[in-house]
PDB file of N, CA and C in Angstrom:
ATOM      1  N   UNK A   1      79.782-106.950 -26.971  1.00  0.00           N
ATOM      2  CA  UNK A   1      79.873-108.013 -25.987  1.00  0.00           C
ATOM      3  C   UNK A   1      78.696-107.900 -25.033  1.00  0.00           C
ATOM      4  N   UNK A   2      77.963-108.691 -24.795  1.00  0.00           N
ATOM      5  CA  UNK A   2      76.875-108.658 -23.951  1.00  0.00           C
ATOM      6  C   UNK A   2      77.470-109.801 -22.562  1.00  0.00           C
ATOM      7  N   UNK A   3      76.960-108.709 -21.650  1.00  0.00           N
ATOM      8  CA  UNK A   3      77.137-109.014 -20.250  1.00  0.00           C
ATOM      9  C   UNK A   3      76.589-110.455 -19.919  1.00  0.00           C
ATOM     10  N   UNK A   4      75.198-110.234 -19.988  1.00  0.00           N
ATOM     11  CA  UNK A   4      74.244-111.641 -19.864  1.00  0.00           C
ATOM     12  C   UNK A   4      72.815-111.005 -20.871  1.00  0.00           C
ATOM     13  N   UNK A   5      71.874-111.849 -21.153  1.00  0.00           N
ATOM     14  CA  UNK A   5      70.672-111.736 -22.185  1.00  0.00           C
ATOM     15  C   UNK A   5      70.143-109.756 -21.969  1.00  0.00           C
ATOM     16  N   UNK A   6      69.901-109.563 -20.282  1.00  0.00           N
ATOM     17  CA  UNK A   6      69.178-108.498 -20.219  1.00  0.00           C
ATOM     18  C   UNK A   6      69.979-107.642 -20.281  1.00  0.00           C
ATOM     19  N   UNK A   7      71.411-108.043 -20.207  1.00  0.00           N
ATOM     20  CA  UNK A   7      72.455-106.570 -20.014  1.00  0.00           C
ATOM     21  C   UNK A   7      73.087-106.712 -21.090  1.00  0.00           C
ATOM     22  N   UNK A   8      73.054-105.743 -22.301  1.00  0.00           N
ATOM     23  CA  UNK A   8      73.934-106.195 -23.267  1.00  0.00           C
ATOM     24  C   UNK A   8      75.250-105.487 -23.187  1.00  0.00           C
ATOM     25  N   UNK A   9      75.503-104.603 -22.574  1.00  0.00           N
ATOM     26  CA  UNK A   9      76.911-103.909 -22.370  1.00  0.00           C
ATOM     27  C   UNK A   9      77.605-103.267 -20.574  1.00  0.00           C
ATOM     28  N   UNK A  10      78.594-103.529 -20.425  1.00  0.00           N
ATOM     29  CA  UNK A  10      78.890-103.318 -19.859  1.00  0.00           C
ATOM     30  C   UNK A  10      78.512-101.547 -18.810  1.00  0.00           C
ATOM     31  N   UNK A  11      78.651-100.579 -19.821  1.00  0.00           N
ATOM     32  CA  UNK A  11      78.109 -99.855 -19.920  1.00  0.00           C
ATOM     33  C   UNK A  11      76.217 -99.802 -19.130  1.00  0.00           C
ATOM     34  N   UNK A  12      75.626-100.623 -19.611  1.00  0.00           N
ATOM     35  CA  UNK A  12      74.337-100.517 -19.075  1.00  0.00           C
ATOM     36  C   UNK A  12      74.411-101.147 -17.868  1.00  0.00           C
ATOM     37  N   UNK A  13      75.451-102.217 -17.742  1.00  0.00           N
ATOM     38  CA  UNK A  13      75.353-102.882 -16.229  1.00  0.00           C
ATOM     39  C   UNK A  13      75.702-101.803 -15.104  1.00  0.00           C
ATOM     40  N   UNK A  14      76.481-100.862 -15.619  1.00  0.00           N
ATOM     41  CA  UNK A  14      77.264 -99.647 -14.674  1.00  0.00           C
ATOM     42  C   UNK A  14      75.834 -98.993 -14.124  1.00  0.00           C
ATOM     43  N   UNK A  15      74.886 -98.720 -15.609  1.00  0.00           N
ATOM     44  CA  UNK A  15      74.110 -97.771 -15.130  1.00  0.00           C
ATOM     45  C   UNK A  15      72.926 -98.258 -14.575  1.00  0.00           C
ATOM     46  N   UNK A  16      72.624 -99.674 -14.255  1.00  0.00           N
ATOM     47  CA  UNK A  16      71.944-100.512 -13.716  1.00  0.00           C
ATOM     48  C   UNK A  16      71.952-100.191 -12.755  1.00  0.00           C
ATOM     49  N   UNK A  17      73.026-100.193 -12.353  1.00  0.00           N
ATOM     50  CA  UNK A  17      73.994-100.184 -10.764  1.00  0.00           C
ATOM     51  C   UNK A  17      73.978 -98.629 -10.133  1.00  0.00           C
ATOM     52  N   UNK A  18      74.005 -97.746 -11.238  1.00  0.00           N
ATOM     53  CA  UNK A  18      74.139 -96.514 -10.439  1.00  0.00           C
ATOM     54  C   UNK A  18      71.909 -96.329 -10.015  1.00  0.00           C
ATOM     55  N   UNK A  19      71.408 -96.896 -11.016  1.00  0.00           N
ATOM     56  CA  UNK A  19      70.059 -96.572 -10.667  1.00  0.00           C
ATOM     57  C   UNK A  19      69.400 -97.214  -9.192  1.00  0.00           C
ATOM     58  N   UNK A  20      70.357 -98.785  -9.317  1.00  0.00           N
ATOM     59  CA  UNK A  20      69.829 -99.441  -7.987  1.00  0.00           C
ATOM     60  C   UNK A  20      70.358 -98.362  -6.756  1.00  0.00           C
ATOM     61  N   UNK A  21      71.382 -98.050  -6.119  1.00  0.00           N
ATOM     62  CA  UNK A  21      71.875 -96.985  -5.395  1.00  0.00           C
ATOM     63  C   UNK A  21      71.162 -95.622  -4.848  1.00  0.00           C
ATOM     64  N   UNK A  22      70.479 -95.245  -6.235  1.00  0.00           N
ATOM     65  CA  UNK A  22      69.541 -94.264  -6.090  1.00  0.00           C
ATOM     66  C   UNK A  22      68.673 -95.056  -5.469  1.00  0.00           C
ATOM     67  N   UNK A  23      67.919 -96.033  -5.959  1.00  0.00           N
ATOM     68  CA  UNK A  23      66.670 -96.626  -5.448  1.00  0.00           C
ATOM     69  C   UNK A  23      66.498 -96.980  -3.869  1.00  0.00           C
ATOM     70  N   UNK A  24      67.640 -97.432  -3.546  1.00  0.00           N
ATOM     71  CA  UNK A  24      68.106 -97.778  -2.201  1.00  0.00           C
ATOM     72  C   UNK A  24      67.951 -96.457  -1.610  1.00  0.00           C
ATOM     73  N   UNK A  25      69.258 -95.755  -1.919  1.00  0.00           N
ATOM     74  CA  UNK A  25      68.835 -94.300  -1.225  1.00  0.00           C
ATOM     75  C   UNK A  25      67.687 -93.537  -0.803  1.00  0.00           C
ATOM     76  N   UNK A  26      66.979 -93.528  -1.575  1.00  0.00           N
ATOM     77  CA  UNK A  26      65.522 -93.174  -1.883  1.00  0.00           C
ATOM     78  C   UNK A  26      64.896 -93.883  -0.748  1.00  0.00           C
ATOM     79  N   UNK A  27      64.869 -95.285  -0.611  1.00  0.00           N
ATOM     80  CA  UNK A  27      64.046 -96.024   0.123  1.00  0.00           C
ATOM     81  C   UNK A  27      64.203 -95.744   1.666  1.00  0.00           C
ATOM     82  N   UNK A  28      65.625 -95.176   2.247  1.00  0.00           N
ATOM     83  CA  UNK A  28      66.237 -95.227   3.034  1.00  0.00           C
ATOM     84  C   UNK A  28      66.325 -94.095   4.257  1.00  0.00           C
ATOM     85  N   UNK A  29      65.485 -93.336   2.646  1.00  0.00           N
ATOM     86  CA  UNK A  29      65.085 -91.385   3.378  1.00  0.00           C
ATOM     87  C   UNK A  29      66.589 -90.787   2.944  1.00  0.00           C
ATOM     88  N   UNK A  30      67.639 -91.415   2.467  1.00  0.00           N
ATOM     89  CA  UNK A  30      69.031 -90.622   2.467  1.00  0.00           C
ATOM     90  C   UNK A  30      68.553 -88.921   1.380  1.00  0.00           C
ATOM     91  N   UNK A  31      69.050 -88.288   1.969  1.00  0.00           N
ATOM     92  CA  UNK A  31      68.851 -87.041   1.360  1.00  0.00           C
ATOM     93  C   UNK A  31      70.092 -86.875   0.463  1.00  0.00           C
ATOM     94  N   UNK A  32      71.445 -87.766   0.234  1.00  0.00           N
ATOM     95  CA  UNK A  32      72.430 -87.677  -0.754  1.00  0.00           C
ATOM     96  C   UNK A  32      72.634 -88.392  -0.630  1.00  0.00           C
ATOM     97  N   UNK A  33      73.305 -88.775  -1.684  1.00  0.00           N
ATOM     98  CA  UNK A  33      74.409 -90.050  -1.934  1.00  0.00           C
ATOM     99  C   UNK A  33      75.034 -89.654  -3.031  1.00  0.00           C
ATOM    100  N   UNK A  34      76.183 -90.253  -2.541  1.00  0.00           N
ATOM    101  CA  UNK A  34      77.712 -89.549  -3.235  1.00  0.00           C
ATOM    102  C   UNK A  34      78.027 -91.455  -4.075  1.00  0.00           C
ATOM    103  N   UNK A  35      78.162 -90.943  -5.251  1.00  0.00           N
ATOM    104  CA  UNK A  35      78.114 -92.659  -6.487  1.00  0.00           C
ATOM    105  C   UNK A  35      79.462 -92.037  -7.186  1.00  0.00           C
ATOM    106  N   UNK A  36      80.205 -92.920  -7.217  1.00  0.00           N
ATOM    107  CA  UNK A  36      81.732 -92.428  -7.653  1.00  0.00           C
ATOM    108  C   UNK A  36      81.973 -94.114  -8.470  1.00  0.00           C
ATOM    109  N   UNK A  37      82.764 -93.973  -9.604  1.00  0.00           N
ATOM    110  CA  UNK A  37      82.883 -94.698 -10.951  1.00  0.00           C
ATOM    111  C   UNK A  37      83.321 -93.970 -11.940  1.00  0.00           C
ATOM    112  N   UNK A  38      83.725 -94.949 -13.063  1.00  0.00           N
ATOM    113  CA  UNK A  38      84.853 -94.235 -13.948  1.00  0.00           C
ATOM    114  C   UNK A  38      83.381 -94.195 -15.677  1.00  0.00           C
ATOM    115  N   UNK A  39      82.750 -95.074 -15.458  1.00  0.00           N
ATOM    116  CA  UNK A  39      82.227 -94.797 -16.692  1.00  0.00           C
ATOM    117  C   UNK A  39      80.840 -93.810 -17.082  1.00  0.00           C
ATOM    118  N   UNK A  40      80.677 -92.917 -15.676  1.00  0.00           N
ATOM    119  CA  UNK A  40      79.506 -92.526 -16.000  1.00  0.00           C
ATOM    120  C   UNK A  40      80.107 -90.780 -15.930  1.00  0.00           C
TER     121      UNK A  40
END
């Protein structure tokens, strides 16, 4: 089952999502971030 064209699984949308978080974090100076979810 594909999500939409660039996301083909649900699965990759999760880990889309956990990478944006980091990215944010990162940008933000956060020295942790705590990412809580069931599929990773």
């Amino acid at each position: 089952m594909k999500v939409n064209e660039r996301v083909p699984t649900f699965f990759a949308a999760e880990v889309l999502a956990f990478l944006q978080v980091v990215q944010v974090g990162l940008d933000l100076g956060l020295r942790q971030v705590v990412i809580e979810g069931d599929a990773l």
